[in-house]
N, C-alpha and C. Protein backbone atom coordinates (compact mmCIF):
# COMPACT_ATOMS: atom_id res chain seq x y z
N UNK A 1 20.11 4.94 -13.05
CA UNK A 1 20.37 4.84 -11.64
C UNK A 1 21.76 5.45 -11.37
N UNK A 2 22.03 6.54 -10.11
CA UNK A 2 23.39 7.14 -10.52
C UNK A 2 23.66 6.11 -8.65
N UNK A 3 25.21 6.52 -8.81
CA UNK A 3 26.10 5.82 -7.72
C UNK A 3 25.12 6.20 -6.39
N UNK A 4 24.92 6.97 -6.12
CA UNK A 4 24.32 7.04 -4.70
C UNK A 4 23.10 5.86 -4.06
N UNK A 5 22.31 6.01 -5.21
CA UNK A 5 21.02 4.91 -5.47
C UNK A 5 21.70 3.51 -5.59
N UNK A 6 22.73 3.28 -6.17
CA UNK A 6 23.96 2.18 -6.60
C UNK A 6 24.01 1.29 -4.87
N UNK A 7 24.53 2.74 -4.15
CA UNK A 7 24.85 2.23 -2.84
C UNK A 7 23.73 1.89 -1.85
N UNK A 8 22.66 2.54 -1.72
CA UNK A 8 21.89 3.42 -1.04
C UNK A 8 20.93 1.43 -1.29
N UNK A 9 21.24 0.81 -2.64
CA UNK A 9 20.48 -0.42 -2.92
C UNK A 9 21.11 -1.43 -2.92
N UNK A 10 22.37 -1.34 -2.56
CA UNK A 10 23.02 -2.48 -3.09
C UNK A 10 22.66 -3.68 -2.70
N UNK A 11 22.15 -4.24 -1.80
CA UNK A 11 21.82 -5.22 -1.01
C UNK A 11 20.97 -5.81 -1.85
N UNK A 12 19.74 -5.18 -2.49
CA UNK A 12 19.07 -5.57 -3.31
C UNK A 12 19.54 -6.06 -4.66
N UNK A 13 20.02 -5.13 -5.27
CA UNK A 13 21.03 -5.36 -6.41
C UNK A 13 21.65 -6.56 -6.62
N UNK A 14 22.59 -6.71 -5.74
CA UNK A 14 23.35 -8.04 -5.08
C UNK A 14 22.59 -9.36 -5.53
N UNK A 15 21.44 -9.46 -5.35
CA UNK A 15 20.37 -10.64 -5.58
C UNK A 15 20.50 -11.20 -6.94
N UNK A 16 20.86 -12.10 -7.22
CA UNK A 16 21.01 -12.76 -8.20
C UNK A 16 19.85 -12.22 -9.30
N UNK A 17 18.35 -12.92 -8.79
CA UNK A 17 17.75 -12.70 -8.87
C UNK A 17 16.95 -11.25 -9.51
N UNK A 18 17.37 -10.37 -9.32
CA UNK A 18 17.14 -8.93 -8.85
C UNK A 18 17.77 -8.21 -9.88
N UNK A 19 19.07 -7.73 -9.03
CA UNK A 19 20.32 -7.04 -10.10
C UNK A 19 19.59 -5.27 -10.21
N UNK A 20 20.21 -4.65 -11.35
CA UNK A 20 19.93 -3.29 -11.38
C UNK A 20 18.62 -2.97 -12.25
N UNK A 21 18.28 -4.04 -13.15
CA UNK A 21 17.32 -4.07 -13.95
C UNK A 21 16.01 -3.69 -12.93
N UNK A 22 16.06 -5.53 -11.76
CA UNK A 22 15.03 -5.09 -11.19
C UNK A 22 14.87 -4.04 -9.78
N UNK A 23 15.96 -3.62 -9.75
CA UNK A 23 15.94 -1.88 -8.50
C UNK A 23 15.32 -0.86 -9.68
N UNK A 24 16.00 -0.99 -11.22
CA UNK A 24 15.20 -0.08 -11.84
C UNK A 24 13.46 -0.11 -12.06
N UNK A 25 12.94 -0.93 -11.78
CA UNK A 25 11.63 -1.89 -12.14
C UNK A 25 10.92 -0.85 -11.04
N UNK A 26 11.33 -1.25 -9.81
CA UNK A 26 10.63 -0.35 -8.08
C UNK A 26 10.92 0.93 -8.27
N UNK A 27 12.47 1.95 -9.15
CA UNK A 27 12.46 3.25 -9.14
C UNK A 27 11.61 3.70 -9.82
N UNK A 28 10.83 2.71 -10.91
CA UNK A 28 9.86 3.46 -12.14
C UNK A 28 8.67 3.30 -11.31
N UNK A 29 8.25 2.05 -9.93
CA UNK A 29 6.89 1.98 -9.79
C UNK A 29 6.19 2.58 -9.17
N UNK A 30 4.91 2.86 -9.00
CA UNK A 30 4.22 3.14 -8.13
C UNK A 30 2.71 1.98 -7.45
N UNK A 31 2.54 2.64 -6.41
CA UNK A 31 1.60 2.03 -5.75
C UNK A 31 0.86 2.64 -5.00
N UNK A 32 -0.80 2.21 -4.75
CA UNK A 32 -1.44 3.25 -3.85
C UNK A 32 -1.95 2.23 -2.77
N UNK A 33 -1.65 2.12 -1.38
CA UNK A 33 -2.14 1.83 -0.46
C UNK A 33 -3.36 2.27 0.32
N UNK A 34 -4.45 1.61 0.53
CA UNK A 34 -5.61 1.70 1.11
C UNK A 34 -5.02 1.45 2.19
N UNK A 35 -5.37 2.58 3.55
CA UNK A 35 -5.80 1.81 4.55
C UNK A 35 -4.14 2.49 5.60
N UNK A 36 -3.75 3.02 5.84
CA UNK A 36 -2.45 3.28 6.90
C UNK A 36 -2.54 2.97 8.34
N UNK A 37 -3.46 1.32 8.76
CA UNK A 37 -3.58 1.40 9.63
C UNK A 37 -1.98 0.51 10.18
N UNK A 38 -2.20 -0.95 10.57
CA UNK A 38 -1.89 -1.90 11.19
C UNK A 38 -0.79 -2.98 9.79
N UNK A 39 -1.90 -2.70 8.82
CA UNK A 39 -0.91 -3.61 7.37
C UNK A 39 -0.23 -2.47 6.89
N UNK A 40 -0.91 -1.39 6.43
CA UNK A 40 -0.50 -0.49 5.34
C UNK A 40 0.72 0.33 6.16
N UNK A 41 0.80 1.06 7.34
CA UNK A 41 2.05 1.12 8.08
C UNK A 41 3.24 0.52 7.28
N UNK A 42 3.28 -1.05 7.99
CA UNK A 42 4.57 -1.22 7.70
C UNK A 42 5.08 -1.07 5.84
N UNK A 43 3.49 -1.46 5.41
CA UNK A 43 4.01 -2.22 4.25
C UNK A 43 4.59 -0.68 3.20
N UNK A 44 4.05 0.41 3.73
CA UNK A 44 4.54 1.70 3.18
C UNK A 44 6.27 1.37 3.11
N UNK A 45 6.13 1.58 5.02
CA UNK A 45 7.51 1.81 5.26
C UNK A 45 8.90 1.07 4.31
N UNK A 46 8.23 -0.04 4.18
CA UNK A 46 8.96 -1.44 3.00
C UNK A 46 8.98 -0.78 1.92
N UNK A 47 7.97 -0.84 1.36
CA UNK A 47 8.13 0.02 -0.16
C UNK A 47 9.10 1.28 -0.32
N UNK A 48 8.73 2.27 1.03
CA UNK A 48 10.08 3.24 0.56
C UNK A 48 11.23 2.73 0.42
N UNK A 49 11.08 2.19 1.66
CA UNK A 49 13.07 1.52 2.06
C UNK A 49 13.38 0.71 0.60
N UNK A 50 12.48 0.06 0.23
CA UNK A 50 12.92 -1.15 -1.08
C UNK A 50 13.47 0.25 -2.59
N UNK A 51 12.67 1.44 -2.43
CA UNK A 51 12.97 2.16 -3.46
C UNK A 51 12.19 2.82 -4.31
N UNK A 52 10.72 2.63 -3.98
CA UNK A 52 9.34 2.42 -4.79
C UNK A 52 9.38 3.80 -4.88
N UNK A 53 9.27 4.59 -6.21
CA UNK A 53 9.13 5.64 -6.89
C UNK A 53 8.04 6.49 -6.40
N UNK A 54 7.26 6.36 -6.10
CA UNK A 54 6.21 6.86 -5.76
C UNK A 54 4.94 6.51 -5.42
N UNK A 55 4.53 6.27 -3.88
CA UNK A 55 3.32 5.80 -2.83
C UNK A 55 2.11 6.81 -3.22
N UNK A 56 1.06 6.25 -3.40
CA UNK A 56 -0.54 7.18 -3.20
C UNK A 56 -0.74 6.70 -1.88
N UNK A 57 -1.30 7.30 -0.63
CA UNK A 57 -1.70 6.99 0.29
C UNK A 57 -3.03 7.38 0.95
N UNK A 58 -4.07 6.45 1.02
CA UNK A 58 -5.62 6.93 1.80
C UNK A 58 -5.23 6.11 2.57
N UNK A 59 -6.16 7.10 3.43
CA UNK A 59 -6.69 7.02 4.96
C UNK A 59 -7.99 8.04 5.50
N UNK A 60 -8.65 8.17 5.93
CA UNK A 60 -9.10 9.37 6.39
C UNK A 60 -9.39 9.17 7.68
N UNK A 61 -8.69 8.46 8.83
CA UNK A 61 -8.88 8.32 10.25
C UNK A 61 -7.52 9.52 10.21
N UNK A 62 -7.99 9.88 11.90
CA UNK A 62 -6.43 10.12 12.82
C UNK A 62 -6.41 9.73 13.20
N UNK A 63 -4.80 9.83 13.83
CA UNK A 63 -3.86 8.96 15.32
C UNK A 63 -4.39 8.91 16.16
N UNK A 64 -5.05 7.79 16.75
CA UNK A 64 -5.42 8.27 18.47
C UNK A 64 -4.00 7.44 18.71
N UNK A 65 -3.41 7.26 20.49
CA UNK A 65 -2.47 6.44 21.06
C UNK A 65 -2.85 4.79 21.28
N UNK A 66 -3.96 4.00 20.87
CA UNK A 66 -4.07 3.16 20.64
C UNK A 66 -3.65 2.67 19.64
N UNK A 67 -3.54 3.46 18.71
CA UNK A 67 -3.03 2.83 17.35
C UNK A 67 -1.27 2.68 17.15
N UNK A 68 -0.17 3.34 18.43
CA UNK A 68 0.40 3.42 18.09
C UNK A 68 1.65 2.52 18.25
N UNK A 69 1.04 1.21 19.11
CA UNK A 69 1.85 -0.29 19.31
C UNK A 69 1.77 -1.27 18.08
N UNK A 70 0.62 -0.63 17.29
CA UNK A 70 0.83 -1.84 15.85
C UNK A 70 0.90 -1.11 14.52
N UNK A 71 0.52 0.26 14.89
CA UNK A 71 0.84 1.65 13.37
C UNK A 71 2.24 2.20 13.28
N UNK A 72 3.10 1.07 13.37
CA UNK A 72 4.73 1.60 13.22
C UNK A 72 4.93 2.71 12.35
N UNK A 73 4.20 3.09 11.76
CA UNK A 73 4.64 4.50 10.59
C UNK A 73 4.20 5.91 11.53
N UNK A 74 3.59 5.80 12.42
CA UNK A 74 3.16 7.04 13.22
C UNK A 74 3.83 6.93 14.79
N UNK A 75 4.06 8.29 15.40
CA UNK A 75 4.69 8.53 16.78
C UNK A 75 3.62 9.20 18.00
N UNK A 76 3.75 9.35 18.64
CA UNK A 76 3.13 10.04 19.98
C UNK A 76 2.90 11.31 19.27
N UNK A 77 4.14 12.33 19.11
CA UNK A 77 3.88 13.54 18.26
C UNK A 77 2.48 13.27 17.28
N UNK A 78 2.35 12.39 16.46
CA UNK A 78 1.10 12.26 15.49
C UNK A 78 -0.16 12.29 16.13
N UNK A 79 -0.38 11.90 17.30
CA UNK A 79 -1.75 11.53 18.06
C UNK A 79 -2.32 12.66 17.20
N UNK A 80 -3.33 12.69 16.80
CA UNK A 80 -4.75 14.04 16.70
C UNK A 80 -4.73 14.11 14.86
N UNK A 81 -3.29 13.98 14.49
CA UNK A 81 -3.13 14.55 12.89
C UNK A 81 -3.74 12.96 12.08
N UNK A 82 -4.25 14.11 10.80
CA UNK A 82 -4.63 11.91 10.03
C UNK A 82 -3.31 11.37 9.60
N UNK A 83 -3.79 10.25 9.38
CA UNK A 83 -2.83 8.85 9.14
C UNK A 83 -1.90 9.12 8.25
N UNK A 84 -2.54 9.83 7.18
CA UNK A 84 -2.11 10.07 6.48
C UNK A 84 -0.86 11.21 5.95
N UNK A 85 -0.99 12.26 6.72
CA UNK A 85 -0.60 13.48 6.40
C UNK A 85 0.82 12.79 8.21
N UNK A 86 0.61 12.04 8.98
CA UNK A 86 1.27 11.55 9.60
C UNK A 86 2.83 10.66 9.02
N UNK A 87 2.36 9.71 8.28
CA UNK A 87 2.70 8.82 7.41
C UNK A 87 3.69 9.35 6.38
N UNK A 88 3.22 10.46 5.97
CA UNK A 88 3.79 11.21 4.92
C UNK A 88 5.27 11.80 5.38
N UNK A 89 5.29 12.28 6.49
CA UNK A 89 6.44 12.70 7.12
C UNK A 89 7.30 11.26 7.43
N UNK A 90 6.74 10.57 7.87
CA UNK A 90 8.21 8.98 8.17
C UNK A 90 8.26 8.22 6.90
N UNK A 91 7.92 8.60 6.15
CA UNK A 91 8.27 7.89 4.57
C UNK A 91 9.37 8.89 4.06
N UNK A 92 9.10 9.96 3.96
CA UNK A 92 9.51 11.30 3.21
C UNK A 92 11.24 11.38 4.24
N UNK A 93 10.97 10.82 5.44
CA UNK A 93 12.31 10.79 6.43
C UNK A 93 13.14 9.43 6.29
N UNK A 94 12.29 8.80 5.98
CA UNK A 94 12.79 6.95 5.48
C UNK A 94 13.97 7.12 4.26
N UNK A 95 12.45 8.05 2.78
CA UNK A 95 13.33 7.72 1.98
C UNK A 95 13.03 9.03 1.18
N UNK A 96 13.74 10.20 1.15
CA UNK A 96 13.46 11.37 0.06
C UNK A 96 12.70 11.43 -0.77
N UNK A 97 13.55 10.27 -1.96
CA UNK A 97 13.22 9.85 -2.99
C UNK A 97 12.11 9.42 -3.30
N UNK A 98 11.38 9.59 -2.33
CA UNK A 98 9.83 8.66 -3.01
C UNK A 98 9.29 9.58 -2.76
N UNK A 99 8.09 9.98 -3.86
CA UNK A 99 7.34 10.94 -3.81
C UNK A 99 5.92 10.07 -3.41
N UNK A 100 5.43 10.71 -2.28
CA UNK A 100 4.30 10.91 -1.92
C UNK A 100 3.11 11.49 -1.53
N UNK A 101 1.61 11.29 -1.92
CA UNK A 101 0.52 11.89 -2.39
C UNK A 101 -0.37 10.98 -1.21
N UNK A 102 -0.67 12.52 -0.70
CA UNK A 102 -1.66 11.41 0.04
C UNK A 102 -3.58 11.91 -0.25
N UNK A 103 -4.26 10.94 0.14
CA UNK A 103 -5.88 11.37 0.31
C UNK A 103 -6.22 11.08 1.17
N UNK A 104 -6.32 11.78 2.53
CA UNK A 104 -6.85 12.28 3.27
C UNK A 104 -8.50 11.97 3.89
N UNK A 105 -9.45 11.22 2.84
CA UNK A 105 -10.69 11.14 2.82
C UNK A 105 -11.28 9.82 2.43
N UNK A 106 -11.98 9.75 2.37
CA UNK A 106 -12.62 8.37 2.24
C UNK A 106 -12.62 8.47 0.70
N UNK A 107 -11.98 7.69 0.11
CA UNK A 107 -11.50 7.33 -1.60
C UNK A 107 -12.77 6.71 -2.02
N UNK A 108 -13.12 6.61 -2.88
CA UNK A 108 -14.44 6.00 -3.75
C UNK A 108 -15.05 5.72 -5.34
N UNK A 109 -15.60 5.00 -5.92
CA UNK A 109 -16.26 5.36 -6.58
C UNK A 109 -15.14 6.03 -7.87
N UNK A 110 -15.31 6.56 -8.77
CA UNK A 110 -14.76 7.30 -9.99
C UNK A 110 -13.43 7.23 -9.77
N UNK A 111 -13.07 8.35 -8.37
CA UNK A 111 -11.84 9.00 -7.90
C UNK A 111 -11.42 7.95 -7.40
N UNK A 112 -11.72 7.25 -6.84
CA UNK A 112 -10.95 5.49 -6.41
C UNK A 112 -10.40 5.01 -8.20
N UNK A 113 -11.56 4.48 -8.80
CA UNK A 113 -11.34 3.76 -10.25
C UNK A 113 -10.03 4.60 -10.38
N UNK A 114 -10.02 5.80 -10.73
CA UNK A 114 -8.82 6.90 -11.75
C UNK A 114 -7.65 6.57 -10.86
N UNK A 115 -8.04 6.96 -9.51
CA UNK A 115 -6.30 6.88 -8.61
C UNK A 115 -5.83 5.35 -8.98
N UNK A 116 -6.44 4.29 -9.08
CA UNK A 116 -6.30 2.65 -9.28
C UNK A 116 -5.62 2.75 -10.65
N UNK A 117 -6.36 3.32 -11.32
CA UNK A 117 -6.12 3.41 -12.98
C UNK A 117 -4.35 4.37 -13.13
N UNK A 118 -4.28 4.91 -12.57
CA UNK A 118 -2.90 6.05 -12.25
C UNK A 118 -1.61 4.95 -11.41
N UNK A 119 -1.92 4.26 -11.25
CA UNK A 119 -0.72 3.13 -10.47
C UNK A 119 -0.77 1.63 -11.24
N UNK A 120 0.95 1.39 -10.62
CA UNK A 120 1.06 0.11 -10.79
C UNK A 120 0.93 -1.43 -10.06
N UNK A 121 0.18 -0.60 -9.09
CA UNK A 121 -0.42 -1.83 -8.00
C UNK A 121 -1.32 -1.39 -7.06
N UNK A 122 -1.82 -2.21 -6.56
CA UNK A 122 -2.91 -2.07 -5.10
C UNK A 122 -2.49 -2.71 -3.72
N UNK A 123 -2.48 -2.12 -3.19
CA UNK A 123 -2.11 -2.77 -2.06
C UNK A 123 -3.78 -2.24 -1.10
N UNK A 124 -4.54 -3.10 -0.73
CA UNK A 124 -5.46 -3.21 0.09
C UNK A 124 -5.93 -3.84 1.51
N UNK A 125 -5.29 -2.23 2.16
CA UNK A 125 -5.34 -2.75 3.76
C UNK A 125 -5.96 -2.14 4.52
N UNK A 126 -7.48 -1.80 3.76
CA UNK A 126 -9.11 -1.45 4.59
C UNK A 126 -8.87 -2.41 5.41
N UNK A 127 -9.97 -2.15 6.65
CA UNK A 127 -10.77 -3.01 7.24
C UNK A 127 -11.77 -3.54 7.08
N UNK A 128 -12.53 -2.88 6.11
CA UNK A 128 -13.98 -3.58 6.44
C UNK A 128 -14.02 -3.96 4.64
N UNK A 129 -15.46 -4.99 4.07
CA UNK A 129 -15.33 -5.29 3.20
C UNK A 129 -16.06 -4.52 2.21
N UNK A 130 -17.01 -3.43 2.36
CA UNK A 130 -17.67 -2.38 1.50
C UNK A 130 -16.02 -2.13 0.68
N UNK A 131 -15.32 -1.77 1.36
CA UNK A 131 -13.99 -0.83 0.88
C UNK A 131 -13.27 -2.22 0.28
N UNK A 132 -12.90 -3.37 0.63
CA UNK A 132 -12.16 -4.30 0.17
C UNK A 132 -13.40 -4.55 -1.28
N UNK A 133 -14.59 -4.65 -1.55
CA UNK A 133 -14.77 -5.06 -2.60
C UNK A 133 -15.03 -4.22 -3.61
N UNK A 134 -15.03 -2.68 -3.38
CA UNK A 134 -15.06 -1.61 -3.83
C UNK A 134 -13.80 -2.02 -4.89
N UNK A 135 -12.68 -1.61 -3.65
CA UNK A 135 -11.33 -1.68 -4.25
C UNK A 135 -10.91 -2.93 -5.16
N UNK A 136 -11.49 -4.22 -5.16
CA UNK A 136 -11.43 -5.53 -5.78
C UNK A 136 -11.80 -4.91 -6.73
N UNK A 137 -12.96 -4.43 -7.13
CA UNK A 137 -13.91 -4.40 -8.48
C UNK A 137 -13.33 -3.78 -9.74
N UNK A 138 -12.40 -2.29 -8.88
CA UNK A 138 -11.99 -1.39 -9.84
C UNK A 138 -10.63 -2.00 -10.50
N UNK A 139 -9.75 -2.89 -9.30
CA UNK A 139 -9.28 -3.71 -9.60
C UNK A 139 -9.12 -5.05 -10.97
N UNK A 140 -10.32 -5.26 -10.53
CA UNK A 140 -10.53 -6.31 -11.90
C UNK A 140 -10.58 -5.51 -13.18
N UNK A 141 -11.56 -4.71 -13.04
CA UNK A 141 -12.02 -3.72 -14.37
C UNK A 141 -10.94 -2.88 -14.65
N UNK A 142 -9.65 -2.50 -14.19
CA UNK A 142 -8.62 -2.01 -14.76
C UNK A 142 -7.30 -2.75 -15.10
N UNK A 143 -8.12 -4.18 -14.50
CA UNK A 143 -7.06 -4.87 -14.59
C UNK A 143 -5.38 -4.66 -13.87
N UNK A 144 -5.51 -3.95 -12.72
CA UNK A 144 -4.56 -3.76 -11.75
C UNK A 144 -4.12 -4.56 -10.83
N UNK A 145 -3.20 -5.21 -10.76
CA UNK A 145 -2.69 -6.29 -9.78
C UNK A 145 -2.90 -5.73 -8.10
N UNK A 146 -3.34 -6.49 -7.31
CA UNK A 146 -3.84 -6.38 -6.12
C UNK A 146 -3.26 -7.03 -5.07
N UNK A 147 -3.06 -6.62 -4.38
CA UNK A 147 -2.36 -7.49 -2.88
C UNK A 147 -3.40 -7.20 -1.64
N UNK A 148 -3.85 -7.43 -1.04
CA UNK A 148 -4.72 -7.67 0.06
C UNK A 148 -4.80 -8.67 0.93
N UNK A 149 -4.57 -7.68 2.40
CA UNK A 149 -4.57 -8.37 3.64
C UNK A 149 -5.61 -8.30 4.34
N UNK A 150 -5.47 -8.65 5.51
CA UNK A 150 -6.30 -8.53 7.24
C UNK A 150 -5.83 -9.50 8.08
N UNK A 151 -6.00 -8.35 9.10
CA UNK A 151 -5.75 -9.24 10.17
C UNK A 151 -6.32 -8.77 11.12
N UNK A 152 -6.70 -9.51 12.17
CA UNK A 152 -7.60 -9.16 13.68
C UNK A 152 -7.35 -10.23 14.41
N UNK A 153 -7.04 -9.54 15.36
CA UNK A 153 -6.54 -10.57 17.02
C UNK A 153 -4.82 -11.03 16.29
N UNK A 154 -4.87 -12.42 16.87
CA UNK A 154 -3.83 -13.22 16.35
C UNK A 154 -3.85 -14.11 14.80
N UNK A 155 -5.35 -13.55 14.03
CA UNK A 155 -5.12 -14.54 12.76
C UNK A 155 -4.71 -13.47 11.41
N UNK A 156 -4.13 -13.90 10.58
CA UNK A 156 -4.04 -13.23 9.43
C UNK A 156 -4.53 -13.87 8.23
N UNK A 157 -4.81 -12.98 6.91
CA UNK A 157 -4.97 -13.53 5.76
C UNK A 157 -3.97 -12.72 4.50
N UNK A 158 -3.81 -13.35 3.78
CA UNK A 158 -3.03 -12.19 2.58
C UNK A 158 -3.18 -12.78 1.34
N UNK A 159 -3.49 -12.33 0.17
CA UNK A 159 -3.51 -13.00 -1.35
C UNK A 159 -3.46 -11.37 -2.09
N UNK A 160 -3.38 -12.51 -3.39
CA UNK A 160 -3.21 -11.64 -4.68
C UNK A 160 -3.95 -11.65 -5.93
N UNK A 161 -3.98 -10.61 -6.41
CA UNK A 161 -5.37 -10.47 -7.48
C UNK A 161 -4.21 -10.53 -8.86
N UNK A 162 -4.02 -11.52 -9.74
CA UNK A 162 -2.99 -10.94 -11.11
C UNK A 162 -3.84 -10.57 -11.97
N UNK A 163 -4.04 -9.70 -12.68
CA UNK A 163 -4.96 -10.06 -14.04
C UNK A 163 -4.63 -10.70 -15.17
N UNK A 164 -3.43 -10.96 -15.07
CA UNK A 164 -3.10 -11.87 -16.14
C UNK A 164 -3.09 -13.38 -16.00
N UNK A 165 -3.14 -13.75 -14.73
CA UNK A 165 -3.69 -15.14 -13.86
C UNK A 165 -5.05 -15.25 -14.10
N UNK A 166 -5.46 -17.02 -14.99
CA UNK A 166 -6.81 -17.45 -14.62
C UNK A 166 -7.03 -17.19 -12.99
N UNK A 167 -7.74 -17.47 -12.49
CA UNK A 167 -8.43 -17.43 -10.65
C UNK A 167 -9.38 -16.61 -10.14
N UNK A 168 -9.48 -16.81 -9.38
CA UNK A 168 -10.70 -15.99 -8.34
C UNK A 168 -9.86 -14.70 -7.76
N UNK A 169 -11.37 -13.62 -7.84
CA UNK A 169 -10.49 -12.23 -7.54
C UNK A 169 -11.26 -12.07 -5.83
N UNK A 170 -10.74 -11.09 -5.02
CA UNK A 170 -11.19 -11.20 -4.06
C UNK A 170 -12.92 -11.19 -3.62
N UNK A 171 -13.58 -10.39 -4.35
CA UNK A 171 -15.00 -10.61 -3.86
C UNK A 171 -15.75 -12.36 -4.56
N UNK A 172 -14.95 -12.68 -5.29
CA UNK A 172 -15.29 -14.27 -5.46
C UNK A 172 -15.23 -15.23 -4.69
N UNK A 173 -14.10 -14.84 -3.93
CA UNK A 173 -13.90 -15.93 -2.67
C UNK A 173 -13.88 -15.72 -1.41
N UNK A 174 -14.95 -14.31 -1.03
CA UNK A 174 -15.70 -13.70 0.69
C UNK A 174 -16.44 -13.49 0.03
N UNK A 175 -17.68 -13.29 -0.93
CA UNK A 175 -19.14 -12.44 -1.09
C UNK A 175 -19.72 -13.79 -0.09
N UNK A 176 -19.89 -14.61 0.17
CA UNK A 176 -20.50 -15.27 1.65
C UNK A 176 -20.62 -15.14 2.41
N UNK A 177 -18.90 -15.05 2.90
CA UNK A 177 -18.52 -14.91 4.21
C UNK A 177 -19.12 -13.32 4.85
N UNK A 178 -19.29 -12.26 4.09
CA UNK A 178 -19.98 -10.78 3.93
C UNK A 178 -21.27 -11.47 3.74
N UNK A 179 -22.03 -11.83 2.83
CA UNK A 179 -23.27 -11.57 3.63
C UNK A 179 -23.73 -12.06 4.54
N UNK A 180 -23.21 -13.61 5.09
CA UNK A 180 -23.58 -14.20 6.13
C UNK A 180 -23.24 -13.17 7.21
């Protein structure tokens, strides 16, 4: 870590807790976020600012102007462009240093498993649950730690998948609530 990064973190650093070990921990990590709508927005924006080495980012919607009172990572300028290739520019302006990759398309299947398999976390902020248990599955089977939200209207939900934690992974505790 050279002086600029020193400063640029100190706040973090500072943390008892924390220190330079763990700012070095977020400069080595990466993470791929599903989803740049309403969760994945901010939670990008956090990860750069915190220091995170390098974001994967899907999406394959664009900006319309509805999205743009709760998609804090996108502007008026973005309306029409995808989420993604949007996103990419206020991260890249946030924080240089983080290199980011985005996909553009609906992720799936193999090329989902490998991009999952290529990071050090999940962050899962689909909407719907085809894609949340998709992303659970490859999850378990690579044994990739998972974070997953939702939210609609005024309620929220959020948990975590460890693989090194006995517990229930996400399609264990909604395959009901989905098929009902």
């Amino acid at each position: 870590m050279d002086e600029k990064q020193r400063d640029r973190y100190a706040r973090q650093i500072r943390l008892a807790q924390f220190g330079e070990q763990g700012q070095q921990k977020i400069l080595d990590a990466s993470a791929l976020i599903v989803g740049m709508g309403g969760l994945g927005s901010p939670a990008a924006m956090y990860l750069a600012a915190s220091g995170i080495g390098k974001l994967v980012i899907s999406d394959y919607d664009m900006v319309e102007a509805s999205n743009l009172q709760r998609q804090i990572i996108h502007a008026d300028k973005s309306i029409g462009e995808n989420k993604v290739d949007s996103a990419k520019q206020t991260i890249e302006a946030l924080n240089p240093a983080c290199e980011v990759e985005t996909i553009g398309y609906q992720l799936e299947g193999e090329e989902l498993k490998s991009t999952i398999e290529g990071v050090d976390i999940v962050l899962d902020c689909s909407d719907n649950f085809p894609t949340r248990f998709e992303v659970n599955r490859y999850c378990v089977e690579t044994e990739t730690p998972l974070v997953t939200g939702a939210a609609i209207r005024l309620e929220g939900q959020i948990m975590n998948y460890q693989p090194n934690v006995q517990g229930p992974c996400y399609q264990c505790l909604y395959t009901q609530i989905y098929e009902n």
